[in-house]
C-alpha atoms as a PDB file:
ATOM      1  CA  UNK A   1     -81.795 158.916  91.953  1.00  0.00           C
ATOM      2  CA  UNK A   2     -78.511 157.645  90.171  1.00  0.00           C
ATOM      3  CA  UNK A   3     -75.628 155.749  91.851  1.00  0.00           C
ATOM      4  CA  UNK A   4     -73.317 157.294  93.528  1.00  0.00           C
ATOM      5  CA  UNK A   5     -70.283 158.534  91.590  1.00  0.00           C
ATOM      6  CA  UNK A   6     -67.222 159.209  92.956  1.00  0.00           C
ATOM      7  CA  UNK A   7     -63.733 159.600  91.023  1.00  0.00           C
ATOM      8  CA  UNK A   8     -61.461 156.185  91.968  1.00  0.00           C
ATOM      9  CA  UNK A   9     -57.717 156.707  93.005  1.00  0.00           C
ATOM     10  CA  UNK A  10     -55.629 155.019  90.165  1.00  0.00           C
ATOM     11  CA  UNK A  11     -55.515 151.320  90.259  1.00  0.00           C
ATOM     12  CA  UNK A  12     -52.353 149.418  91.864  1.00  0.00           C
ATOM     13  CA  UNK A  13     -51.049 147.193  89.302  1.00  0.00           C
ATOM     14  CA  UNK A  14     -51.532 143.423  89.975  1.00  0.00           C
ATOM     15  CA  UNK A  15     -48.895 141.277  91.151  1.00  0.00           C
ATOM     16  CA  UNK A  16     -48.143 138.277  88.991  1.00  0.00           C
ATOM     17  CA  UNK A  17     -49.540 136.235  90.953  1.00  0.00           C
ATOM     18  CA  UNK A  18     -52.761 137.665  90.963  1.00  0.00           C
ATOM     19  CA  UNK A  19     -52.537 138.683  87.132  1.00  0.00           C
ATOM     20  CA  UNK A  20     -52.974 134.896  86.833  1.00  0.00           C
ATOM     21  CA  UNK A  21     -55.601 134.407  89.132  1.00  0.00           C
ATOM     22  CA  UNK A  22     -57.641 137.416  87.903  1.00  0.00           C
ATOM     23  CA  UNK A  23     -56.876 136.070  83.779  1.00  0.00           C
ATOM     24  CA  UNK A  24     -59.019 132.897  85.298  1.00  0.00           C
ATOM     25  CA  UNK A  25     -61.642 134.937  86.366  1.00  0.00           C
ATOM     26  CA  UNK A  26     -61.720 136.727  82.616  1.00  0.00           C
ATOM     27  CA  UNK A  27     -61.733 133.791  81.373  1.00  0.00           C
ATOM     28  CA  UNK A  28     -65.344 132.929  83.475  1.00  0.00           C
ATOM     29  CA  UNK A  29     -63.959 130.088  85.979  1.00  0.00           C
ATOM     30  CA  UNK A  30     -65.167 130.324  90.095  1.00  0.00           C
ATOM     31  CA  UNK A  31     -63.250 130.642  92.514  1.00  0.00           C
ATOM     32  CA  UNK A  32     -63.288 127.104  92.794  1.00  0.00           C
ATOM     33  CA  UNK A  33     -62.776 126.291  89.567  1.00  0.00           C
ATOM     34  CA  UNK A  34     -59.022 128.031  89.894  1.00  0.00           C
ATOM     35  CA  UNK A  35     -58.100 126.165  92.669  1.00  0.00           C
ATOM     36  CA  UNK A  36     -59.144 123.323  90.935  1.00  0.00           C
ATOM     37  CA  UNK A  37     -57.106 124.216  87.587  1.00  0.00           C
ATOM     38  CA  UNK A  38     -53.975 126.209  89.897  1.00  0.00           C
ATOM     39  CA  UNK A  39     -53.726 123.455  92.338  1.00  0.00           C
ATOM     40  CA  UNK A  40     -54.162 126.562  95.148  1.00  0.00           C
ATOM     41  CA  UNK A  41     -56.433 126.118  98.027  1.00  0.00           C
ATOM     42  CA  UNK A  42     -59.724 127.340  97.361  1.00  0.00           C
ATOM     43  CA  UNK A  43     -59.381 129.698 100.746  1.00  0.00           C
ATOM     44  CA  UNK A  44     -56.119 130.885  99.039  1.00  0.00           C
ATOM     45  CA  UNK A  45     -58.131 132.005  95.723  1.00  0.00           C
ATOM     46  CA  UNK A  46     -60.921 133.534  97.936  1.00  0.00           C
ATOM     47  CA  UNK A  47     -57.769 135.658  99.163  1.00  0.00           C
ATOM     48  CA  UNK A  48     -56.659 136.446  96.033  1.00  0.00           C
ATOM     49  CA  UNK A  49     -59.824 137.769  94.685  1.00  0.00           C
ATOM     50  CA  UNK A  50     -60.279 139.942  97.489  1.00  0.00           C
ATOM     51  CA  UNK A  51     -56.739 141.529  96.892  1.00  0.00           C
ATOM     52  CA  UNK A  52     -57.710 141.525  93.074  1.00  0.00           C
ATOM     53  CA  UNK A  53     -61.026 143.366  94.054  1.00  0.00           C
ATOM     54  CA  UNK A  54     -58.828 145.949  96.574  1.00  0.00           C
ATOM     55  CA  UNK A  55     -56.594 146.919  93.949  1.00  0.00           C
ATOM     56  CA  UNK A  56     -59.137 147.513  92.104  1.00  0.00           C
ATOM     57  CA  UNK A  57     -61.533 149.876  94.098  1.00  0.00           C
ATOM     58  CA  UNK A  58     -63.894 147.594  93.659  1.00  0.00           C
ATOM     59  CA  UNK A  59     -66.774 146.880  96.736  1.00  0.00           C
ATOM     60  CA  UNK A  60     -66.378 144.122  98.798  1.00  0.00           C
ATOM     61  CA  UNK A  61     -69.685 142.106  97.393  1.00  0.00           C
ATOM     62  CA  UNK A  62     -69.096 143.114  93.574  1.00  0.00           C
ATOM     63  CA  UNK A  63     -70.038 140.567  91.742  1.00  0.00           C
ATOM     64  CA  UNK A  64     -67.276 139.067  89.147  1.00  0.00           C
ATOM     65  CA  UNK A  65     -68.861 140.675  85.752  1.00  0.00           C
ATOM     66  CA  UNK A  66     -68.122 144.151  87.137  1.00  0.00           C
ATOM     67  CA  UNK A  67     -64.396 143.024  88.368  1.00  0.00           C
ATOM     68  CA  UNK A  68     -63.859 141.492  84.787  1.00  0.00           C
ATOM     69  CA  UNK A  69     -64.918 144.523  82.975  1.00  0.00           C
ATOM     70  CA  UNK A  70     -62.328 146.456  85.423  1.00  0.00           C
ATOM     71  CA  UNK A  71     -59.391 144.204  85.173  1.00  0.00           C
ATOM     72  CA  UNK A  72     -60.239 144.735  81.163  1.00  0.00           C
ATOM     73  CA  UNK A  73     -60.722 148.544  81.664  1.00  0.00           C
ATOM     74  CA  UNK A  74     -57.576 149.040  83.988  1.00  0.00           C
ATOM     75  CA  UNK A  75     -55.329 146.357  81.463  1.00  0.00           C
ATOM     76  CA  UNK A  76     -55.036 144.269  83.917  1.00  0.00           C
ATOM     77  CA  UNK A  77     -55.439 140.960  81.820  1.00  0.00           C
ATOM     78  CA  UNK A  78     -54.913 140.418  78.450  1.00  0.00           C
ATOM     79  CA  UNK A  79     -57.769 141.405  75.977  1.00  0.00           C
ATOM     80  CA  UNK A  80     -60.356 139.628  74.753  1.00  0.00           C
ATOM     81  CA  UNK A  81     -60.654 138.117  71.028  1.00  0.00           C
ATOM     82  CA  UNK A  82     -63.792 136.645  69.508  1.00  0.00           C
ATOM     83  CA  UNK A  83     -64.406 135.111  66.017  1.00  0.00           C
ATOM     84  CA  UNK A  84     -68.447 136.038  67.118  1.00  0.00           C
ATOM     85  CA  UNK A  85     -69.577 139.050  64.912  1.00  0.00           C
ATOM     86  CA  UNK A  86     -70.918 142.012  67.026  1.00  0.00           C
ATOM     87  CA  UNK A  87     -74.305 142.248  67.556  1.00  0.00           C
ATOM     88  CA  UNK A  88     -76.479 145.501  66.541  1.00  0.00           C
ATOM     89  CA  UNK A  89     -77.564 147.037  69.920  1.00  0.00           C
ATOM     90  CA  UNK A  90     -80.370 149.029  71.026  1.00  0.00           C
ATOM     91  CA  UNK A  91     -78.829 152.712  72.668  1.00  0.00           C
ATOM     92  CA  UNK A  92     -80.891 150.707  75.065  1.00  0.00           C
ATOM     93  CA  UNK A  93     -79.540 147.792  75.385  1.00  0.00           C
ATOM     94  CA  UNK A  94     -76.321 149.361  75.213  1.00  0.00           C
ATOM     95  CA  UNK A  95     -77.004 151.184  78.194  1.00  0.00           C
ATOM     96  CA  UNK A  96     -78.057 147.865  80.278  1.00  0.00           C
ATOM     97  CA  UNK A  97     -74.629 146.558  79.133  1.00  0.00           C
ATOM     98  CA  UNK A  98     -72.669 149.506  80.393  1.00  0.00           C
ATOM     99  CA  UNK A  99     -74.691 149.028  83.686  1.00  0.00           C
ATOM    100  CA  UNK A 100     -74.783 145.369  84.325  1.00  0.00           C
ATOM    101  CA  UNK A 101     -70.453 145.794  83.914  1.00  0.00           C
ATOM    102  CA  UNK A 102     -70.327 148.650  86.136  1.00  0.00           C
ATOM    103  CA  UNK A 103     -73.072 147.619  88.552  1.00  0.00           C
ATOM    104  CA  UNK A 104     -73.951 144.507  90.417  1.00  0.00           C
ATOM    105  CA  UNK A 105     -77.090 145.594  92.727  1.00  0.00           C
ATOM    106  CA  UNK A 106     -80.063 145.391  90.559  1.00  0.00           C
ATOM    107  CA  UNK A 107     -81.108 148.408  91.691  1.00  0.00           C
ATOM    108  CA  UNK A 108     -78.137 150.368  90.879  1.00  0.00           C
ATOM    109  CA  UNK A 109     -78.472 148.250  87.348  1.00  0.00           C
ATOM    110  CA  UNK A 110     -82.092 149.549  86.918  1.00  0.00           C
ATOM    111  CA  UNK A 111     -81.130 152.825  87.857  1.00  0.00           C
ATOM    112  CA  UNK A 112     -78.065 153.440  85.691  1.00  0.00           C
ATOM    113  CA  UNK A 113     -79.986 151.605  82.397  1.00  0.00           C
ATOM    114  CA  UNK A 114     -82.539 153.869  83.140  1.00  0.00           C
ATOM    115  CA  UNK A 115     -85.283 151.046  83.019  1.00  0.00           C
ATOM    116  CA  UNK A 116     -88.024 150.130  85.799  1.00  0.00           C
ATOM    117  CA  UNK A 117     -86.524 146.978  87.750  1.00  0.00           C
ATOM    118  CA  UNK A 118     -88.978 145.003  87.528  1.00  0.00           C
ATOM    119  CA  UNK A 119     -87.741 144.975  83.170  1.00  0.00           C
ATOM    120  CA  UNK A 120     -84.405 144.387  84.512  1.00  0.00           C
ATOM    121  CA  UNK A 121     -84.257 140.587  84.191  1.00  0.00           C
ATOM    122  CA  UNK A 122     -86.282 140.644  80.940  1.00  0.00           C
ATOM    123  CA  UNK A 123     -84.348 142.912  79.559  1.00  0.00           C
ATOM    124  CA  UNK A 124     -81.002 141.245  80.800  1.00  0.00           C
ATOM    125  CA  UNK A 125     -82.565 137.746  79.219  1.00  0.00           C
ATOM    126  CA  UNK A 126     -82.698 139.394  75.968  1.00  0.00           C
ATOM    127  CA  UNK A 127     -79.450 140.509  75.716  1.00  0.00           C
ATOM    128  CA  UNK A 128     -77.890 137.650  76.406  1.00  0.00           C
ATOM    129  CA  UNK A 129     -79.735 136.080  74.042  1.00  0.00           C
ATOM    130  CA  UNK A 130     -79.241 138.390  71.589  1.00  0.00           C
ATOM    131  CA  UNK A 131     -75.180 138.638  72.046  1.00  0.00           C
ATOM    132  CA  UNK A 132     -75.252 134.703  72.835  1.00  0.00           C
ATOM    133  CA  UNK A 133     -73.564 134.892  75.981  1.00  0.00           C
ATOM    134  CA  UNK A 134     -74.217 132.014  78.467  1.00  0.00           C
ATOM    135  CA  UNK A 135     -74.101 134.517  80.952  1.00  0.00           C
ATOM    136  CA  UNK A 136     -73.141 138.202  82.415  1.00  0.00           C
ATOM    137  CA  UNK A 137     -69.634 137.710  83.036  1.00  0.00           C
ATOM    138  CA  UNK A 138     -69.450 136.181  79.336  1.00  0.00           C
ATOM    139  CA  UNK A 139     -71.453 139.181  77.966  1.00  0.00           C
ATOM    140  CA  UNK A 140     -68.674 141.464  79.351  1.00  0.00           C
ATOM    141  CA  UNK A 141     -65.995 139.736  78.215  1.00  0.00           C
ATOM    142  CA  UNK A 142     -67.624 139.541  74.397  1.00  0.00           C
ATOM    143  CA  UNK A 143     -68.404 142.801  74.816  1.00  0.00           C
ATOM    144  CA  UNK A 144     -65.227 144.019  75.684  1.00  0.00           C
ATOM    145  CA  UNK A 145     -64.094 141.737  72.931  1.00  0.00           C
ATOM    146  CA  UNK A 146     -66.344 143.548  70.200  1.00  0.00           C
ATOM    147  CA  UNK A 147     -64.837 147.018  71.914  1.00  0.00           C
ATOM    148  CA  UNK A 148     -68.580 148.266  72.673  1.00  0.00           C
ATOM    149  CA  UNK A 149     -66.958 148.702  76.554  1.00  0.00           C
ATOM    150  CA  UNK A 150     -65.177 151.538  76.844  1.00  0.00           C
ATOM    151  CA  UNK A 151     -61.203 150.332  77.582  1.00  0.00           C
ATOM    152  CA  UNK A 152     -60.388 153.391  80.447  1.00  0.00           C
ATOM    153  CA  UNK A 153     -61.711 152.411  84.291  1.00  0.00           C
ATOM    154  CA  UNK A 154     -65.040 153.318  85.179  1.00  0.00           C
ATOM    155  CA  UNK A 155     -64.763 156.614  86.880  1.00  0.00           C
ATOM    156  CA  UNK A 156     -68.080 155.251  89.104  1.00  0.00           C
ATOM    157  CA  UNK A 157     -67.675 153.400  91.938  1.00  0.00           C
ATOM    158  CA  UNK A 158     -70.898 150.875  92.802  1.00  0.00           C
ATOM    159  CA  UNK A 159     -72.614 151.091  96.201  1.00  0.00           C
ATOM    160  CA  UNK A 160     -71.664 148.533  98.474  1.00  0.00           C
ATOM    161  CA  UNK A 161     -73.942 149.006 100.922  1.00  0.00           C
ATOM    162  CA  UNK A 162     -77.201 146.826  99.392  1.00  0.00           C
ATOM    163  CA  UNK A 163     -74.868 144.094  98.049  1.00  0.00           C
END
């Protein structure tokens, strides 16, 4: 069974305010982390990254890899640079990085990389190891970086249900 897909109403452009916010999440900071660095309360940031996630279309629980590859994909933030030279990837592995940015239930992610989920941590391990991202909001960014995400929003919209 694949995850649903449904087509997403156009995205409402962010407000400045949130443009900020939402760079700080590209950039691979918590929620705490910006109200550190913004001098906002961390309740307030909470806030904004639910309005960031609502304009968006993106389910309540998503985790912040999938909203970074859709504030990348809408051109909502500024893009990505890296001096990093892309990595040769598996169709594969290519797959499980379309599907870990898209997806944040590992089911969904099993399902749309078309791998067993029990090989979905394995297989996630590897490719962070082999792009040398520290983690999966990282890998999107780099990948988006490297242009091996696509630069349109994702047409699929993630199951919120099993978050």
């Amino acid at each position: 069974m694949t995850p649903p897909v449904t087509t997403s109403p156009p995205i409402t452009p962010l407000t400045p305010t949130l443009q900020r916010v939402a760079q700080h999440l590209a950039d691979d900071l918590t929620p705490r982390e910006i109200a550190t660095r913004t001098g906002l309360s961390a309740v307030t940031v909470r806030q904004y990254v639910r309005d960031i996630r609502e304009s968006l279309h993106c389910p309540p629980r998503c985790k912040p890899p999938v909203i970074v590859h859709r504030l990348f994909a809408a051109q909502q933030v500024a893009p990505p640079t890296t001096d990093r030279p892309t990595p040769k990837l598996s169709p594969e592995q290519q797959l499980l990085l379309q599907a870990v940015a898209e997806h944040s239930n590992p089911h969904d992610i099993a399902v749309a990389a078309k791998i067993a989920p029990a090989d979905v941590r394995a297989a996630h391990d590897e490719l962070l190891d082999k792009t040398g991202a520290v983690n999966t909001t990282q890998l999107v960014v780099l990948a988006h970086a490297w242009g091996l995400l696509g630069t349109r929003p994702a047409d699929t919209m993630e199951s919120g249900a099993s978050q």
